[in-house]
C-alpha atoms as a PDB file:
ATOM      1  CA  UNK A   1      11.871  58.447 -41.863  1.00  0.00           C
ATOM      2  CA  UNK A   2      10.153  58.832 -38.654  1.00  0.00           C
ATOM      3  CA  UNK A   3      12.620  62.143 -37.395  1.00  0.00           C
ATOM      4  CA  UNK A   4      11.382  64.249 -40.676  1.00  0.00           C
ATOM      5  CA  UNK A   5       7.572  63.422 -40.183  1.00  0.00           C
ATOM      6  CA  UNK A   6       8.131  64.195 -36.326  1.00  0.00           C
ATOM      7  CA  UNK A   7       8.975  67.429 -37.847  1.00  0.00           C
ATOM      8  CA  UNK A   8       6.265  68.048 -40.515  1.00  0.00           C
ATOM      9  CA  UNK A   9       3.926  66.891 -37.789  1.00  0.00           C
ATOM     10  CA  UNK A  10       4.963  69.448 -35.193  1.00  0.00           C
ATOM     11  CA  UNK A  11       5.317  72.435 -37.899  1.00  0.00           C
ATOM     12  CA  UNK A  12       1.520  71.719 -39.080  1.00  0.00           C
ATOM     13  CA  UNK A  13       0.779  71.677 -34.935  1.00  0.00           C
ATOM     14  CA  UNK A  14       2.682  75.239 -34.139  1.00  0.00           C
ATOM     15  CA  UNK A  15       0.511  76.574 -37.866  1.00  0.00           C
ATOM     16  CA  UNK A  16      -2.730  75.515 -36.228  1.00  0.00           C
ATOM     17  CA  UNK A  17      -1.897  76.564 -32.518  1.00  0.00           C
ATOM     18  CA  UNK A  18      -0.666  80.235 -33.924  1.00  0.00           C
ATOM     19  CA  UNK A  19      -3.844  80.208 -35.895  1.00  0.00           C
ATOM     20  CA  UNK A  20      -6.048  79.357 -33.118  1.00  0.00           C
ATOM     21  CA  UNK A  21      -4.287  81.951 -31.006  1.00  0.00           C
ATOM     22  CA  UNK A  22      -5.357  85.060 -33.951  1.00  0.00           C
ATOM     23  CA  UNK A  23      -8.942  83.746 -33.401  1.00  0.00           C
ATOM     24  CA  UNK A  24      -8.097  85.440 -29.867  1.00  0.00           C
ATOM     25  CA  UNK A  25      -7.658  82.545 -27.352  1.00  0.00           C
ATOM     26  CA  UNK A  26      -5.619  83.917 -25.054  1.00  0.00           C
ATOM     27  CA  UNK A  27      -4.025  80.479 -23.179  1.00  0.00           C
ATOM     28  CA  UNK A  28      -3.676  77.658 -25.149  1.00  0.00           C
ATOM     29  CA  UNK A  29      -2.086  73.927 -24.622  1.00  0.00           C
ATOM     30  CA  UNK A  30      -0.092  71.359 -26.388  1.00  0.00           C
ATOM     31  CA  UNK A  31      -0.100  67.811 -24.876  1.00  0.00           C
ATOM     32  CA  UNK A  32       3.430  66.307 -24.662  1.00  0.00           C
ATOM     33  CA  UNK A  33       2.606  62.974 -26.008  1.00  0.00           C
ATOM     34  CA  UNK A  34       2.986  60.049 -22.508  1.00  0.00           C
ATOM     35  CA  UNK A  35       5.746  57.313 -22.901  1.00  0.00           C
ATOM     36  CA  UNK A  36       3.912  55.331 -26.089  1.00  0.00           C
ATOM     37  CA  UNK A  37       6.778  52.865 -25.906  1.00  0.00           C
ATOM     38  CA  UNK A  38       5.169  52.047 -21.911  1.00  0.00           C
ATOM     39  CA  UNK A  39       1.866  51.200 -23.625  1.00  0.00           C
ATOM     40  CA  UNK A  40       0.840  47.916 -23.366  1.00  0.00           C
ATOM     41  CA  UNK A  41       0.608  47.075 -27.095  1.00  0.00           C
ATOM     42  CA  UNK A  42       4.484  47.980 -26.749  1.00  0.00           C
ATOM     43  CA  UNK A  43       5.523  46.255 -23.949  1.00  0.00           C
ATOM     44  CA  UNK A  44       3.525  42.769 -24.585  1.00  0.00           C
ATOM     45  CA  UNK A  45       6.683  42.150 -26.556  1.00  0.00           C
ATOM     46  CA  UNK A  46       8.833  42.491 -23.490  1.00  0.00           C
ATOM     47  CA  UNK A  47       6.198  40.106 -21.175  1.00  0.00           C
ATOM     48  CA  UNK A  48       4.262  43.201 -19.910  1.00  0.00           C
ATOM     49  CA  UNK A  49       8.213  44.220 -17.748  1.00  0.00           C
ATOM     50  CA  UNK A  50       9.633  46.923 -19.807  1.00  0.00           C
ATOM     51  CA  UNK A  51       9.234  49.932 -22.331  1.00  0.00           C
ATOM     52  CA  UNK A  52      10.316  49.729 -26.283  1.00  0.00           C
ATOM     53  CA  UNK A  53      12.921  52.196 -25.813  1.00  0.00           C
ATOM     54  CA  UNK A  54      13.305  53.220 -29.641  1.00  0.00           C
ATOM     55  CA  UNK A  55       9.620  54.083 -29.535  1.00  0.00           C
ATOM     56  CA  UNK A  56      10.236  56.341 -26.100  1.00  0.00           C
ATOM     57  CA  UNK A  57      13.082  57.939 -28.281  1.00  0.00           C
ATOM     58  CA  UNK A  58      10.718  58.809 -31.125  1.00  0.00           C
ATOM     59  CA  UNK A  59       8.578  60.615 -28.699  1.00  0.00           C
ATOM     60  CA  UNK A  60      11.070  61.937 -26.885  1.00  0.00           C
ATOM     61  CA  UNK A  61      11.732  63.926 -30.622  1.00  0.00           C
ATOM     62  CA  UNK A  62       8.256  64.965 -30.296  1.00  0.00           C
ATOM     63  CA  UNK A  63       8.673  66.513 -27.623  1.00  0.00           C
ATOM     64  CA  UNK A  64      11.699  68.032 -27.482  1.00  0.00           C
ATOM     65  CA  UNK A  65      10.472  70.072 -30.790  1.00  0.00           C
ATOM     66  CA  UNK A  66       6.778  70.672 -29.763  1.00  0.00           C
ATOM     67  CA  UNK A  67       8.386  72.199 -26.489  1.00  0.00           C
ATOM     68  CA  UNK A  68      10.912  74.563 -28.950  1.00  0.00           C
ATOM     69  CA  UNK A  69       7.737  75.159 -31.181  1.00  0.00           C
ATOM     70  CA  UNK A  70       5.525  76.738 -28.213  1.00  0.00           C
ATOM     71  CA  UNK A  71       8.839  78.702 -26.891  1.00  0.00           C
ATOM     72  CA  UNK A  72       8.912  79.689 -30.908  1.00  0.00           C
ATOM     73  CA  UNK A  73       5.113  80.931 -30.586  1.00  0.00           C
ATOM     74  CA  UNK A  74       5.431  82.473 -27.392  1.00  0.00           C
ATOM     75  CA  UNK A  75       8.217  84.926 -28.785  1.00  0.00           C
ATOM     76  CA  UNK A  76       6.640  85.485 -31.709  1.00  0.00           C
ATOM     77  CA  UNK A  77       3.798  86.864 -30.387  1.00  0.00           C
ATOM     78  CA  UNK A  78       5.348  88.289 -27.517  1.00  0.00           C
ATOM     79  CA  UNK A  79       3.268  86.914 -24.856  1.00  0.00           C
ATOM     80  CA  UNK A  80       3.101  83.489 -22.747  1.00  0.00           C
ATOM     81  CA  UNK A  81      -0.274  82.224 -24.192  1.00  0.00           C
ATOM     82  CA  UNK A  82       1.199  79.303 -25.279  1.00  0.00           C
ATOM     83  CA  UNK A  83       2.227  76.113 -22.739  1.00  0.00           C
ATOM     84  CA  UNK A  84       3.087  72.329 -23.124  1.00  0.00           C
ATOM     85  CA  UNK A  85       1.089  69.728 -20.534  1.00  0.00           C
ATOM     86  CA  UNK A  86       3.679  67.233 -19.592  1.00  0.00           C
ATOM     87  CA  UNK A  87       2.209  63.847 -20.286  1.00  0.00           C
ATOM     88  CA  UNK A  88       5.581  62.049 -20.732  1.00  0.00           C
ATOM     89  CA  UNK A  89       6.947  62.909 -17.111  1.00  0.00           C
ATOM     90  CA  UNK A  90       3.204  62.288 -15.808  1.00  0.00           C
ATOM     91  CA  UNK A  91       3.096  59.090 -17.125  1.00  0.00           C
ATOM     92  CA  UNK A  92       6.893  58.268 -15.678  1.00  0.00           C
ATOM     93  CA  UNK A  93       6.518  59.525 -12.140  1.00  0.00           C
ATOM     94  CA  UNK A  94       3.323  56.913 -12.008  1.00  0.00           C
ATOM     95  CA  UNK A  95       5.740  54.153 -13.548  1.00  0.00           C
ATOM     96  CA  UNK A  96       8.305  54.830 -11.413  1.00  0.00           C
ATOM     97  CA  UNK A  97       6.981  53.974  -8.416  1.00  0.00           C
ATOM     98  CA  UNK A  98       6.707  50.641  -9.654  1.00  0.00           C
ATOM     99  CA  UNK A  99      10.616  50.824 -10.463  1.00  0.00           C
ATOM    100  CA  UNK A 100      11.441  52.564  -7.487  1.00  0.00           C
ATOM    101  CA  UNK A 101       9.895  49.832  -5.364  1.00  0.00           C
ATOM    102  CA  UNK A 102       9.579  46.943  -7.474  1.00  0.00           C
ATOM    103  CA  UNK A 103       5.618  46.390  -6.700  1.00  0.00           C
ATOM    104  CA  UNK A 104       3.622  49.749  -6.814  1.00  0.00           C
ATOM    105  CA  UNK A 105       1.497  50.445  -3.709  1.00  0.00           C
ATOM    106  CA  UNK A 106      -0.732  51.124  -6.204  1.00  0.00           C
ATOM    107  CA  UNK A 107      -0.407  49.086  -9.366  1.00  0.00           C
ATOM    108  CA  UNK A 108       0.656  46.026  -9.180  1.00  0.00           C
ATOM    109  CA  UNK A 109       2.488  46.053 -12.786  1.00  0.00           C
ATOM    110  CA  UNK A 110       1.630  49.330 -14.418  1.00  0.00           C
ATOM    111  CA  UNK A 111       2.629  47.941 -18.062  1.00  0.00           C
ATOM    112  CA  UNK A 112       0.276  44.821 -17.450  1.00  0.00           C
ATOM    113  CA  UNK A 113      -3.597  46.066 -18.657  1.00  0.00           C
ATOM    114  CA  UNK A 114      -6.638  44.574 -17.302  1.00  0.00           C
ATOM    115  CA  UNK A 115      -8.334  43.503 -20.091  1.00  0.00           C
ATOM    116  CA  UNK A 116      -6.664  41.183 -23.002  1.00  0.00           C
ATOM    117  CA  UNK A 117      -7.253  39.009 -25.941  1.00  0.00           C
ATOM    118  CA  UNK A 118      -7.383  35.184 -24.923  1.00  0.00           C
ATOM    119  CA  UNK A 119      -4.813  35.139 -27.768  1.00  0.00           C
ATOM    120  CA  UNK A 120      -2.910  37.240 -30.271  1.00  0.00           C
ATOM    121  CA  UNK A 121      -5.779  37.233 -32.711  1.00  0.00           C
ATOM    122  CA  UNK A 122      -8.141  38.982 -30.175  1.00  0.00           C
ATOM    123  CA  UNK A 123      -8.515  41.982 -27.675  1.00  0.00           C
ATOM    124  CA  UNK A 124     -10.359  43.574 -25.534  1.00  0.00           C
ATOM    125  CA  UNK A 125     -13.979  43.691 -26.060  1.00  0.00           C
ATOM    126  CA  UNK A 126     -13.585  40.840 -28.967  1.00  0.00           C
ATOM    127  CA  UNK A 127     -16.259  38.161 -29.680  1.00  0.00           C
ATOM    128  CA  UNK A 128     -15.656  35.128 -31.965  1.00  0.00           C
ATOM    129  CA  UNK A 129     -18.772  34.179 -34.452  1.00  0.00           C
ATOM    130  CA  UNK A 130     -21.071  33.130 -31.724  1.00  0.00           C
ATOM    131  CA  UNK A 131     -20.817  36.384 -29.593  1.00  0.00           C
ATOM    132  CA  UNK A 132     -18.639  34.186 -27.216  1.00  0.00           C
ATOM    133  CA  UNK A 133     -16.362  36.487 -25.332  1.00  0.00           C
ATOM    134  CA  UNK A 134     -12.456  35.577 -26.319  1.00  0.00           C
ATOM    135  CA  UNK A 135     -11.015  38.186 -24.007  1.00  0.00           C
ATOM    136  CA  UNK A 136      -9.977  37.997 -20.373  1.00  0.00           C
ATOM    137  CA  UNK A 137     -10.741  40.642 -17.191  1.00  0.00           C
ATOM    138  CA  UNK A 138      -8.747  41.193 -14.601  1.00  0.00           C
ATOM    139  CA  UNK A 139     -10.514  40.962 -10.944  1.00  0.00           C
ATOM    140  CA  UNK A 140      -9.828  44.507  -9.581  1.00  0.00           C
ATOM    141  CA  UNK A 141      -9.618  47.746 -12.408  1.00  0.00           C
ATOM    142  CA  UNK A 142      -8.406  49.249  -9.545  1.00  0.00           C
ATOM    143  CA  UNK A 143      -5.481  47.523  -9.073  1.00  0.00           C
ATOM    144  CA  UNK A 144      -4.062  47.807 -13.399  1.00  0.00           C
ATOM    145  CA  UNK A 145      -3.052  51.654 -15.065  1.00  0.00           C
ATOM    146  CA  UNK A 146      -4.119  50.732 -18.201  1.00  0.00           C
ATOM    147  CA  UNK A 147      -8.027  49.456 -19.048  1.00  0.00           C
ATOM    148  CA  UNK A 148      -6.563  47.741 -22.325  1.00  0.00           C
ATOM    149  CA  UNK A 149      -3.490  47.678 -24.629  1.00  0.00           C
ATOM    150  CA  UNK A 150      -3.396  52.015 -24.603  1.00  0.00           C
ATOM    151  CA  UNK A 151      -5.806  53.646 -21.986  1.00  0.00           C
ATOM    152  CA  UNK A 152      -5.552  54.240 -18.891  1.00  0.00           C
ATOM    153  CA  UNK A 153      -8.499  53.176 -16.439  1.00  0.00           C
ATOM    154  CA  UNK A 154      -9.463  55.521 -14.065  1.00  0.00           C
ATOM    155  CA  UNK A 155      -7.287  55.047 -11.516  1.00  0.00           C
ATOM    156  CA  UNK A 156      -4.601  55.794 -13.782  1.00  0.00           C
ATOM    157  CA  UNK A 157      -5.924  58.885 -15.088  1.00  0.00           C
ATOM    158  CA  UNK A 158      -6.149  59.810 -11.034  1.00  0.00           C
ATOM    159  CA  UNK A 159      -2.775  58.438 -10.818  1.00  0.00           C
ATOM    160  CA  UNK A 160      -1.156  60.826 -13.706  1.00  0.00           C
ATOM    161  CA  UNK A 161      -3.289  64.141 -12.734  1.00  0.00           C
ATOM    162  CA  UNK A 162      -2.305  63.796  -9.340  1.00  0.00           C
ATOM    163  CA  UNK A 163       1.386  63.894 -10.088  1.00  0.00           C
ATOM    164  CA  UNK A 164       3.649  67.140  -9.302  1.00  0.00           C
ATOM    165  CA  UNK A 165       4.532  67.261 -13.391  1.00  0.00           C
ATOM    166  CA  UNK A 166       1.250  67.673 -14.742  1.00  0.00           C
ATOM    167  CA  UNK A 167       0.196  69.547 -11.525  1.00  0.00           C
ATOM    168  CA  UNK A 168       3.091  72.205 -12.679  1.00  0.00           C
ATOM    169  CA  UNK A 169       1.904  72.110 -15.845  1.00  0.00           C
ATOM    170  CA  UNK A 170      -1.732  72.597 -15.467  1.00  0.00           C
ATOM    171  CA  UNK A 171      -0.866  75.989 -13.178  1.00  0.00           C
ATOM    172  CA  UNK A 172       0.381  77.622 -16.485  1.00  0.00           C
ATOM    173  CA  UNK A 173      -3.211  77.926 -17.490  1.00  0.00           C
ATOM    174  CA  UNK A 174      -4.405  79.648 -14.892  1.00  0.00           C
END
């Protein structure tokens, strides 16, 4: 099941971060993986208004044993080279402003993307047989976190560097 390949996945991840470190790189990073449940190809089910939970759970896993793995390597080789970059809270402290005040000052729904599929069958970027677009923009990128059903646009990247957790986490490396 999902917990035991969580696992393997995060053993093969501390292997190749303790093998990168005896190639001598002296500060090296793990990305906590962001809320994947609060991506929009999760939360179309849910009318664009809420996060899959069970997914947020699985990741949750992830993280909770990539964090142990780094505090594994760190002891092991008796030094602090190694540090996670905490995408998940990141990601939250962005969404929660939209919780915390119904409408973010910034985006309007952060689940919502800007681009979609006219329908199911489509996405972003798809064209039917006669190059005719069948996918939809919204009028200000600015306005929308995510570009399309999983990235961010640029104002959401701003949005989730600018925040105190990956702020904290980024002045490990220095």
């Amino acid at each position: 099941g999902f917990p035991a390949f969580i696992g393997r996945v995060v053993n093969q991840l501390k292997v190749n971060l303790k093998r990168i470190h005896n190639l001598g790189v002296r500060k090296i990073a793990a990305s906590a993986l962001q809320p994947l449940g609060c991506l929009p190809q999760s939360t179309a089910q849910f009318s664009f208004e809420q996060c899959n939970e069970s997914e947020n759970a699985l990741v949750g896993l992830h993280n909770q044993l990539l964090a142990q793995a780094v505090n594994d390597l760190n002891k092991e080789t008796n030094s602090s080279s190694f540090f996670v970059l905490d995408m998940y809270n990141a990601f939250w402290n962005v969404f929660n402003q939209k919780q915390a005040h119904q409408v973010s000052p910034t985006f309007g729904n952060p689940f919502e993307p800007c681009c979609v599929g006219v329908s199911a069958a489509f996405s972003c970027g798809s064209v039917d047989e006669n190059g005719v677009k069948q996918y939809t923009l919204c009028s200000n990128p600015k306005s929308k976190f995510f570009w399309d059903t999983v990235h961010p646009t640029e104002q959401g990247w701003r949005a989730v560097y600018s925040t105190p957790a990956l702020q904290s986490s980024l002045k490990q490396f220095w």
